[in-house]
N, C-alpha and C. Protein backbone atom coordinates (compact mmCIF):
# COMPACT_ATOMS: atom_id res chain seq x y z
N UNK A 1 0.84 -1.18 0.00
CA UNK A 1 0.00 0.00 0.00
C UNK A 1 0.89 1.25 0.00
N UNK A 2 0.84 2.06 -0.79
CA UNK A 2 1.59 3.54 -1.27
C UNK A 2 0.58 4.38 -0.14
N UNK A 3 1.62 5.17 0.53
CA UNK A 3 0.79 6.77 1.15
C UNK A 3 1.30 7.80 0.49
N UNK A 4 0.70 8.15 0.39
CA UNK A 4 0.95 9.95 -0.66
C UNK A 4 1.33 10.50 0.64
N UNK A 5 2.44 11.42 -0.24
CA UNK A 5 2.95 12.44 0.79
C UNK A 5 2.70 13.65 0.31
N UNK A 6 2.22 14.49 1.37
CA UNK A 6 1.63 15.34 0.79
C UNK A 6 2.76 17.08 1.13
N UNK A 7 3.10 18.04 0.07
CA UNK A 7 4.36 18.80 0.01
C UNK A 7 4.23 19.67 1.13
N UNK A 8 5.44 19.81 1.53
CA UNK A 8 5.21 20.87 2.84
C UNK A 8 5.64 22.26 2.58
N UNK A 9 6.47 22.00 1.43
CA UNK A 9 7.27 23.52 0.98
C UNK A 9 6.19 24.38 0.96
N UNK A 10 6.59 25.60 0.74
CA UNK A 10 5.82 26.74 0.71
C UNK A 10 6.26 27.39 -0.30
N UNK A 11 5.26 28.42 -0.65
CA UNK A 11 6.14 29.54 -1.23
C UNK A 11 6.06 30.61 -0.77
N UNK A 12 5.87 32.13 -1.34
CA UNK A 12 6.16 33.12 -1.23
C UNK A 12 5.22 33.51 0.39
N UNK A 13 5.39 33.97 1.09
CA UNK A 13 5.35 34.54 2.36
C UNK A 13 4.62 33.36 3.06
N UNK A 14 5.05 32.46 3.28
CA UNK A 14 4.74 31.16 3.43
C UNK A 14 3.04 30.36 3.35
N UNK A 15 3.42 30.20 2.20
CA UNK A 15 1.52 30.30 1.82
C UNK A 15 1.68 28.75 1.85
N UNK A 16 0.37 28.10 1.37
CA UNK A 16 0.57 26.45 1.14
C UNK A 16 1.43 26.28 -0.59
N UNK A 17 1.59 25.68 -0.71
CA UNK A 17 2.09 25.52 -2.42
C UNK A 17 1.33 25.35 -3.28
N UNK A 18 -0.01 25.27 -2.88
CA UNK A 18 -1.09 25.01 -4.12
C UNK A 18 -1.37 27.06 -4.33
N UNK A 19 -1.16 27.91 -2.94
CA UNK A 19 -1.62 28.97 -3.29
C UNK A 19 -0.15 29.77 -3.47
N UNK A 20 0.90 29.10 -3.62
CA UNK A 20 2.29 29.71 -4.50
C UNK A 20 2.00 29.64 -5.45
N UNK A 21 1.50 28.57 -6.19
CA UNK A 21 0.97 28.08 -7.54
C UNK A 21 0.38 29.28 -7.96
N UNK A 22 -0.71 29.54 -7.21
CA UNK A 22 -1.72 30.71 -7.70
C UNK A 22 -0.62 32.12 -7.81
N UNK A 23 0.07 32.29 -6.97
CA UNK A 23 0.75 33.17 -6.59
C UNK A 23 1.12 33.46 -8.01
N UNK A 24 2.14 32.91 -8.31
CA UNK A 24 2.53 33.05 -9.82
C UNK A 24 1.87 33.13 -10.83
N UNK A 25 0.81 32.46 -10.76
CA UNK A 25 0.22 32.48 -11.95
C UNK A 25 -0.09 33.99 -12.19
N UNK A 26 -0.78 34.71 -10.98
CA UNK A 26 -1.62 35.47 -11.23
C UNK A 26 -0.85 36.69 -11.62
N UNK A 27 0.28 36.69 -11.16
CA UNK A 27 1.52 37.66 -11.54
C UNK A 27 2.00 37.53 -12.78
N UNK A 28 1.61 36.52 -13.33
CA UNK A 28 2.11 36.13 -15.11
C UNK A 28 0.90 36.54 -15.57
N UNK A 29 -0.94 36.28 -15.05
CA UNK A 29 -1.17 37.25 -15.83
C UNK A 29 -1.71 38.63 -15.67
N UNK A 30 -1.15 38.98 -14.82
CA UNK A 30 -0.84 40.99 -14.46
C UNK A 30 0.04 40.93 -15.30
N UNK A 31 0.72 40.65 -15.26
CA UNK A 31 1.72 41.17 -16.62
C UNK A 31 1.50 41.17 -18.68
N UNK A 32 0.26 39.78 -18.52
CA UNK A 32 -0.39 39.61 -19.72
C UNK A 32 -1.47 40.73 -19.61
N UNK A 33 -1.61 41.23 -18.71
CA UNK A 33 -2.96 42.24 -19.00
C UNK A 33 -2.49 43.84 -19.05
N UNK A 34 -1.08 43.86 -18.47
CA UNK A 34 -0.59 45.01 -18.94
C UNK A 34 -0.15 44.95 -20.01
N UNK A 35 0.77 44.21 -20.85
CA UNK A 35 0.74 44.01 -22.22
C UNK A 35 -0.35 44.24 -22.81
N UNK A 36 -1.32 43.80 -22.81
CA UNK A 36 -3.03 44.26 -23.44
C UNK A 36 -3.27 45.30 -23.24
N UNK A 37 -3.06 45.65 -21.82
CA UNK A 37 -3.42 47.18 -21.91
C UNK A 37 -2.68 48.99 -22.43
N UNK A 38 -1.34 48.14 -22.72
CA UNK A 38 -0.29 49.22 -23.11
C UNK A 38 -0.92 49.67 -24.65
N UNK A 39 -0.58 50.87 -24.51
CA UNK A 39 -1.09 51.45 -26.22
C UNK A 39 -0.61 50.96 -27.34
N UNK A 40 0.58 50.19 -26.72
CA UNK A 40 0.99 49.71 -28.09
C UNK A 40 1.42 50.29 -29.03
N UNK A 41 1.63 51.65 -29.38
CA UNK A 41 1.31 52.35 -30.68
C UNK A 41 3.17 52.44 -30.67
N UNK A 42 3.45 53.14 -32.11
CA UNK A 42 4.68 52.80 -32.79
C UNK A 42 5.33 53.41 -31.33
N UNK A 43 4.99 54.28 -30.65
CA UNK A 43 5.96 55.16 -30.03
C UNK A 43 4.97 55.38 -28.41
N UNK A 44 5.55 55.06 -27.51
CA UNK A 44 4.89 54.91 -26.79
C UNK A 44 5.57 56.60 -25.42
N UNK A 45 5.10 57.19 -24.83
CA UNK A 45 5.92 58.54 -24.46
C UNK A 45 5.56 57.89 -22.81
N UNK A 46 6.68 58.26 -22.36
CA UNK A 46 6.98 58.15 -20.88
C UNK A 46 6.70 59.09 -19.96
N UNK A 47 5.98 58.80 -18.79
CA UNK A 47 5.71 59.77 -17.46
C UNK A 47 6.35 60.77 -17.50
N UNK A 48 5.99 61.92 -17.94
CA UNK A 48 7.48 63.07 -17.09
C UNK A 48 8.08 63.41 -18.57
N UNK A 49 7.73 62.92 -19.76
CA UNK A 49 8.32 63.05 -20.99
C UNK A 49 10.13 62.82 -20.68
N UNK A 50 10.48 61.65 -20.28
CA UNK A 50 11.59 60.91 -19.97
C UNK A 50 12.62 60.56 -20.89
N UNK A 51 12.05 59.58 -21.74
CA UNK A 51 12.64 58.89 -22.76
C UNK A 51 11.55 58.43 -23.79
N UNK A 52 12.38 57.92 -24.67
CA UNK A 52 11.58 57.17 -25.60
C UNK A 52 12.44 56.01 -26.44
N UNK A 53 12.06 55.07 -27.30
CA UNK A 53 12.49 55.02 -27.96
C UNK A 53 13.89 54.93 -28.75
N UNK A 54 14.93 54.38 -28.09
CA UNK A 54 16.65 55.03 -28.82
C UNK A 54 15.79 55.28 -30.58
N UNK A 55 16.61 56.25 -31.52
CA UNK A 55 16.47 56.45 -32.87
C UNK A 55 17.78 54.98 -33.45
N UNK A 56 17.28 54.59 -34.38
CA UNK A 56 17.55 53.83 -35.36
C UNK A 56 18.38 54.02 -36.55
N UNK A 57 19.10 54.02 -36.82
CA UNK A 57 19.88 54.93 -38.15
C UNK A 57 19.55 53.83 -38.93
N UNK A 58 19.22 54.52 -39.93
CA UNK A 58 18.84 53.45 -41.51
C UNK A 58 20.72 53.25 -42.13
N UNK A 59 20.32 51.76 -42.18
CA UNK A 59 21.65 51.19 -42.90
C UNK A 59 21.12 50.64 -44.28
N UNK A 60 19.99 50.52 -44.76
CA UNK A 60 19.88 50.21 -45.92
C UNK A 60 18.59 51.51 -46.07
N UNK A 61 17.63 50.30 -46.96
CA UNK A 61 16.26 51.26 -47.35
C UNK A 61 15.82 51.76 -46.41
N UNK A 62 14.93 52.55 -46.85
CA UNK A 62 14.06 53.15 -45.78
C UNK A 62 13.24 52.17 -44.93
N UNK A 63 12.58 51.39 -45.40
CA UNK A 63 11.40 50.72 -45.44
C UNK A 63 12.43 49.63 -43.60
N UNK A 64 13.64 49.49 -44.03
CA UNK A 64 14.27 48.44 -43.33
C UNK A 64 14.67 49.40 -42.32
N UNK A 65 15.11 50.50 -42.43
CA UNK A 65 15.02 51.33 -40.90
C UNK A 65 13.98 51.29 -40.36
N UNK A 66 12.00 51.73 -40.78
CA UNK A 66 11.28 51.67 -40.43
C UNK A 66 11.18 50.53 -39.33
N UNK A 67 10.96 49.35 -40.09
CA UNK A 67 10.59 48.20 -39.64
C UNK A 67 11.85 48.25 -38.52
N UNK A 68 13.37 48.63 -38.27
CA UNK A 68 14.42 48.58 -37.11
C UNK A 68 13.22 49.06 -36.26
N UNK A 69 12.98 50.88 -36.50
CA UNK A 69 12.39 51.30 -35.63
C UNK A 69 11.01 50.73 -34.67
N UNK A 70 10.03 50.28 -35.57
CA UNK A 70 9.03 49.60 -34.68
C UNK A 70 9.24 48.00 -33.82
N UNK A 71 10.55 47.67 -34.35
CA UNK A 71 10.61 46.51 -33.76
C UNK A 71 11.63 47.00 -31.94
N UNK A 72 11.94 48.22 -32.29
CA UNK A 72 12.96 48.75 -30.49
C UNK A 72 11.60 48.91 -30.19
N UNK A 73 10.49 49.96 -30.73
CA UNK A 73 9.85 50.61 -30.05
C UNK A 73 8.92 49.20 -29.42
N UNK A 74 8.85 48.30 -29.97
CA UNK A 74 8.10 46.68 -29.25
C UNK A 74 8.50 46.32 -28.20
N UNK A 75 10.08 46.15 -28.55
CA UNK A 75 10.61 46.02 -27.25
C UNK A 75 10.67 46.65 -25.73
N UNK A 76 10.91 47.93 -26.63
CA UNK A 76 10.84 49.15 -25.18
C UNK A 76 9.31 49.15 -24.42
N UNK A 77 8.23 48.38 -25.47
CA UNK A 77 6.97 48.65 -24.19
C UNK A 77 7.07 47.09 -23.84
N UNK A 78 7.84 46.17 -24.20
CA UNK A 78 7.89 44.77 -23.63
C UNK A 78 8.42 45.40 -22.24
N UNK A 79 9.56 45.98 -21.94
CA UNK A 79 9.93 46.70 -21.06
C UNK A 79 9.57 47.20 -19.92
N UNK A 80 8.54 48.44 -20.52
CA UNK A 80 7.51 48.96 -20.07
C UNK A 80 6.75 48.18 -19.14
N UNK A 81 6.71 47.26 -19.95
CA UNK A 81 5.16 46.40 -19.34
C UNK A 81 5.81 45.16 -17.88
N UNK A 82 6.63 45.03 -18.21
CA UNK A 82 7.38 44.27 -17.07
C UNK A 82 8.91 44.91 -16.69
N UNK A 83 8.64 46.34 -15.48
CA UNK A 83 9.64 47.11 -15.40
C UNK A 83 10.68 46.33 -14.43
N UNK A 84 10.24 45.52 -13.87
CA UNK A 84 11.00 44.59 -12.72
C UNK A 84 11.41 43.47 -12.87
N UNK A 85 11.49 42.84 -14.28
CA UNK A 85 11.95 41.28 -14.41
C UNK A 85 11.33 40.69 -14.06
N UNK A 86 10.06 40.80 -13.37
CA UNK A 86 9.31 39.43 -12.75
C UNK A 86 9.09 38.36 -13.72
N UNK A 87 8.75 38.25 -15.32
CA UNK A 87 8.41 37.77 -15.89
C UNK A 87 9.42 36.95 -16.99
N UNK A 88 9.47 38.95 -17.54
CA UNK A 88 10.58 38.43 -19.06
C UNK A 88 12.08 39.46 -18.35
N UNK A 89 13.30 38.52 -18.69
CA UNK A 89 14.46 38.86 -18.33
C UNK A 89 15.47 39.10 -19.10
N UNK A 90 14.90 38.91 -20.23
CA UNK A 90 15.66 39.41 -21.73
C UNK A 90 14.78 39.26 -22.92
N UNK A 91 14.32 39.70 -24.10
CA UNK A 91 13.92 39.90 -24.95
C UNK A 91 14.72 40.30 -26.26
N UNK A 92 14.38 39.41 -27.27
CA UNK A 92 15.41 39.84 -28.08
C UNK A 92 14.57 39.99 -29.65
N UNK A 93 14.21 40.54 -30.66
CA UNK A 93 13.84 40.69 -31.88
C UNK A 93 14.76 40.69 -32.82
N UNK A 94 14.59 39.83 -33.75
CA UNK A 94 15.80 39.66 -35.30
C UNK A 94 15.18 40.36 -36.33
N UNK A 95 15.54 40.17 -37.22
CA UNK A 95 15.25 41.16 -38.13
C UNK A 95 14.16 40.30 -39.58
N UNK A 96 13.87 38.68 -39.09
CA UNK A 96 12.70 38.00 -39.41
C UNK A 96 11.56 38.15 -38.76
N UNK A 97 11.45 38.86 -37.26
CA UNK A 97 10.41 39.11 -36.28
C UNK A 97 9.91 37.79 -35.49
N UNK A 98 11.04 37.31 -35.47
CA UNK A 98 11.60 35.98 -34.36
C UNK A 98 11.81 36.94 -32.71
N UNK A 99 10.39 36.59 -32.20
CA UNK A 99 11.27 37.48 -31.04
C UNK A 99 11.46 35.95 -29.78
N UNK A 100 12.31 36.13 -28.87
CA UNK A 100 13.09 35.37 -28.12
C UNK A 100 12.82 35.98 -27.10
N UNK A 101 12.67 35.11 -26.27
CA UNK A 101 11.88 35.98 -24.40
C UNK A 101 12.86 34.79 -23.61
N UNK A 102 14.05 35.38 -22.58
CA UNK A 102 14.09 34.48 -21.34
C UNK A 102 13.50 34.87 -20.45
N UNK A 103 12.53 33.48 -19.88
CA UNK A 103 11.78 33.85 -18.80
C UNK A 103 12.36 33.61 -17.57
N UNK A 104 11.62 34.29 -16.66
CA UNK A 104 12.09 34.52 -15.53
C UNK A 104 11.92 33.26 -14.55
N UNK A 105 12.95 32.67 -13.70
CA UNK A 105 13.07 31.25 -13.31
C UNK A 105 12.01 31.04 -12.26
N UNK A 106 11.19 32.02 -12.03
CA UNK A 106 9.73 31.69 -11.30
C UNK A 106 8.36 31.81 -12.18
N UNK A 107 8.38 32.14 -13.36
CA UNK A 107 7.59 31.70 -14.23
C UNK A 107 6.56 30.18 -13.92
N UNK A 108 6.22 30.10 -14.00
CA UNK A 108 4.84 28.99 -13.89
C UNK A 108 5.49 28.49 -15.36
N UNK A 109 5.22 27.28 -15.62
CA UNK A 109 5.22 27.03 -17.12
C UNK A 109 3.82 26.18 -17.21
N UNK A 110 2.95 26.50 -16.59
CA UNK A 110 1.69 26.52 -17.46
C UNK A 110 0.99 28.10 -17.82
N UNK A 111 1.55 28.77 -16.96
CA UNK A 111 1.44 29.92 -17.38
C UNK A 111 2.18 30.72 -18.91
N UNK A 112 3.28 29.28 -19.53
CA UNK A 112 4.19 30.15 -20.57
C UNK A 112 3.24 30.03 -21.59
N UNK A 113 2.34 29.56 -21.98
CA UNK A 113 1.74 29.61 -23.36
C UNK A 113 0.63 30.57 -23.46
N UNK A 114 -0.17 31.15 -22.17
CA UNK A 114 -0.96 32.24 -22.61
C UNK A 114 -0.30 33.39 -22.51
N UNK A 115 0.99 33.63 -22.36
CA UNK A 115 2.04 34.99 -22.05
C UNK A 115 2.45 34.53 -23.70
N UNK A 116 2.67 33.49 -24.43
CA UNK A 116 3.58 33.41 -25.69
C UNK A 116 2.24 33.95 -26.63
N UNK A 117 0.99 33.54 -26.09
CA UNK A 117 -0.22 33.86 -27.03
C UNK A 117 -0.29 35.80 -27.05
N UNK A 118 -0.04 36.34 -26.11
CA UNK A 118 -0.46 37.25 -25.56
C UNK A 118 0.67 38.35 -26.71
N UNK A 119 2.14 37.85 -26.36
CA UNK A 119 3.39 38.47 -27.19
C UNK A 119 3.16 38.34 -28.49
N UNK A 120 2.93 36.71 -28.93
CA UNK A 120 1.85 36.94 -30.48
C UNK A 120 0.98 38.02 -30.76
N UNK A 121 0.16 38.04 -29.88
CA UNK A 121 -1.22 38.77 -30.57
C UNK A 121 -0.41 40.39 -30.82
N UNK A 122 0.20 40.72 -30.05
CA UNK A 122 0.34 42.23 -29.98
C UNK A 122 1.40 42.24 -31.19
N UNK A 123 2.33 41.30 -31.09
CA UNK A 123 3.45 41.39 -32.01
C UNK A 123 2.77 41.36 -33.64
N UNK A 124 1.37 41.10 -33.44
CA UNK A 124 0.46 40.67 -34.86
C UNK A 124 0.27 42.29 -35.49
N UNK A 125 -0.06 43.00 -34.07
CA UNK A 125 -0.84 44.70 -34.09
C UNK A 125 0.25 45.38 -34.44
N UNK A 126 1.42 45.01 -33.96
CA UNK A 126 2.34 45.90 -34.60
C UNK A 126 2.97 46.06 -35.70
N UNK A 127 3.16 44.32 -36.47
CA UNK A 127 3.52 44.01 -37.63
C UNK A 127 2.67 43.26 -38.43
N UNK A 128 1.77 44.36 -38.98
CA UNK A 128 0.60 43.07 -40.10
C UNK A 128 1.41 43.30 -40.83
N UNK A 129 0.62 41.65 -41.54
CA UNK A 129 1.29 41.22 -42.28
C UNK A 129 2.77 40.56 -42.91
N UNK A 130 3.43 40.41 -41.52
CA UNK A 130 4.45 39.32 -41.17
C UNK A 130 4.49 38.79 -41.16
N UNK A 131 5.27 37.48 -41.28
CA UNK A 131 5.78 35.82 -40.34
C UNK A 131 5.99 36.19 -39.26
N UNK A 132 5.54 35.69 -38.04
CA UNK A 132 5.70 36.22 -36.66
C UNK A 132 6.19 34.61 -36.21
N UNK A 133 7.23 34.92 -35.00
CA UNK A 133 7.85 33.71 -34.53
C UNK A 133 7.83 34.15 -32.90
N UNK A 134 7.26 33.65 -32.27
CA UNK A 134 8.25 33.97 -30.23
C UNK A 134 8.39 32.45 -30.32
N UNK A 135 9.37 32.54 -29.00
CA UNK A 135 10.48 31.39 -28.85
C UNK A 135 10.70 31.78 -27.23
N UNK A 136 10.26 31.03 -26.49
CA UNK A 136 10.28 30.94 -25.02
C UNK A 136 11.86 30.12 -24.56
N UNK A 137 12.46 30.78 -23.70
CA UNK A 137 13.60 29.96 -23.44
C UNK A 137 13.56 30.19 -21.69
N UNK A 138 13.71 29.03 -21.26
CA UNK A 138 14.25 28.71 -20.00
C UNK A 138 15.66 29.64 -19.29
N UNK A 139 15.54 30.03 -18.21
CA UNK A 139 16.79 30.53 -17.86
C UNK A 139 17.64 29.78 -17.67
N UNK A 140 18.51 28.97 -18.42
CA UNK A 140 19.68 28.31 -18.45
C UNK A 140 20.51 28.54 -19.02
N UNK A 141 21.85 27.91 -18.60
CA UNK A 141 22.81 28.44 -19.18
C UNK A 141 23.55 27.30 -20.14
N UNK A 142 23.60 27.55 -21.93
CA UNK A 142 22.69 27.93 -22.46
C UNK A 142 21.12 28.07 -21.99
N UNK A 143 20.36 29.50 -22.81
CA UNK A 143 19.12 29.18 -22.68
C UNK A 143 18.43 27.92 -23.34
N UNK A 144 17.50 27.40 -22.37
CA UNK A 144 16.64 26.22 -23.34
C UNK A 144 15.29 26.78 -23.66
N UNK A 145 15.16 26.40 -24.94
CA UNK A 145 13.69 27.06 -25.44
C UNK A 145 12.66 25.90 -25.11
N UNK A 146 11.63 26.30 -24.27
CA UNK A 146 10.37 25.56 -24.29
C UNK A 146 9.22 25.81 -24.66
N UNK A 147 9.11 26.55 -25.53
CA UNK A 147 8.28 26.96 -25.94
C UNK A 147 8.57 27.40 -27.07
N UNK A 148 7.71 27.42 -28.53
CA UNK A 148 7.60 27.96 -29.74
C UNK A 148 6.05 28.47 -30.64
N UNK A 149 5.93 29.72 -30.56
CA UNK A 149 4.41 30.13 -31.23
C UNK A 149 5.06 30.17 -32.59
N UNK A 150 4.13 30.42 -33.56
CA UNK A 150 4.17 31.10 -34.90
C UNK A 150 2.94 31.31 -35.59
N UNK A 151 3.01 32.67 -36.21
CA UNK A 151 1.80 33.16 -36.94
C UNK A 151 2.22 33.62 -38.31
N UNK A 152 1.52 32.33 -39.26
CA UNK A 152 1.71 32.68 -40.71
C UNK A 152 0.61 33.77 -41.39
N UNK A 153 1.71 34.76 -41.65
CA UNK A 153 0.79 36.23 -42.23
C UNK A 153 -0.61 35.53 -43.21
N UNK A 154 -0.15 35.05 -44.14
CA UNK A 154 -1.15 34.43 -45.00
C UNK A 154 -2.42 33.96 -44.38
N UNK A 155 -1.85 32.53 -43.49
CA UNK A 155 -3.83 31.77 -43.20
C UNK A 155 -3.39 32.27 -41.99
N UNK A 156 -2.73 33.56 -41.41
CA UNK A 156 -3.41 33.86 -40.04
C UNK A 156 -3.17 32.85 -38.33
């Protein structure tokens, strides 16, 4: 006869571990709902008129500076939206619109696929009509990716 043992750890301010569980989650999605709720728009202006944006110098066409520029200004409200690392701890965009997120080593990973849905959708608002790629990676060293979205511009 097997007895279940049942976990004693805790988590954050010593709660039971089923409500650490919650703990996290719900902090992964405060952070998906500030993403939703950020304006999003090419250029987003800071409290206090602070910063914005670094400028982009065009190394080829125009069209390919553009697209430099809205892909910082993505980043900078990825930023924005998680000013403390709780979530995402690096972010990275290529110049296919492959963006790369290491998450943060208290991440929930049932929580990583509605945060990868969430970086999709917006990454959709900013670039119609793209190939859109995120790529979830584990904080390891190398990072490990566990996660992969993609949205084909065509069927959507």
């Amino acid at each position: 006869m097997r007895v279940r043992r049942q976990a004693t750890s805790t988590g954050r301010h010593d709660a039971q571990p089923q409500a650490a569980c919650l703990w996290h989650l719900a902090r992964i999605c405060s952070v998906c709902v500030a993403l939703l709720c950020a304006g999003w728009g090419p250029y987003v202006s800071a409290p206090f008129g602070g910063y914005g944006p670094p400028p982009v110098q065009a190394r080829s066409a125009d069209t390919s500076s553009e697209l430099r520029q809205r892909q910082v200004a993505f980043l900078h409200q990825i930023r924005q939206a998680d000013p403390r690392y709780q979530t995402i701890n690096k972010a990275v965009l290529n110049e296919q619109n492959e963006l790369g997120v290491i998450l943060n080593r208290h991440v929930d990973i049932d929580a990583v696929r509605s945060l990868m849905r969430t970086l999709l959708t917006q990454m959709a608002k900013a670039f119609p009509g793209h190939d859109l790629t995120v790529i979830a990676y584990a904080p390891a060293q190398p990072p490990m990716p566990i996660g992969t979205a993609r949205l084909n511009a065509r069927g959507r």
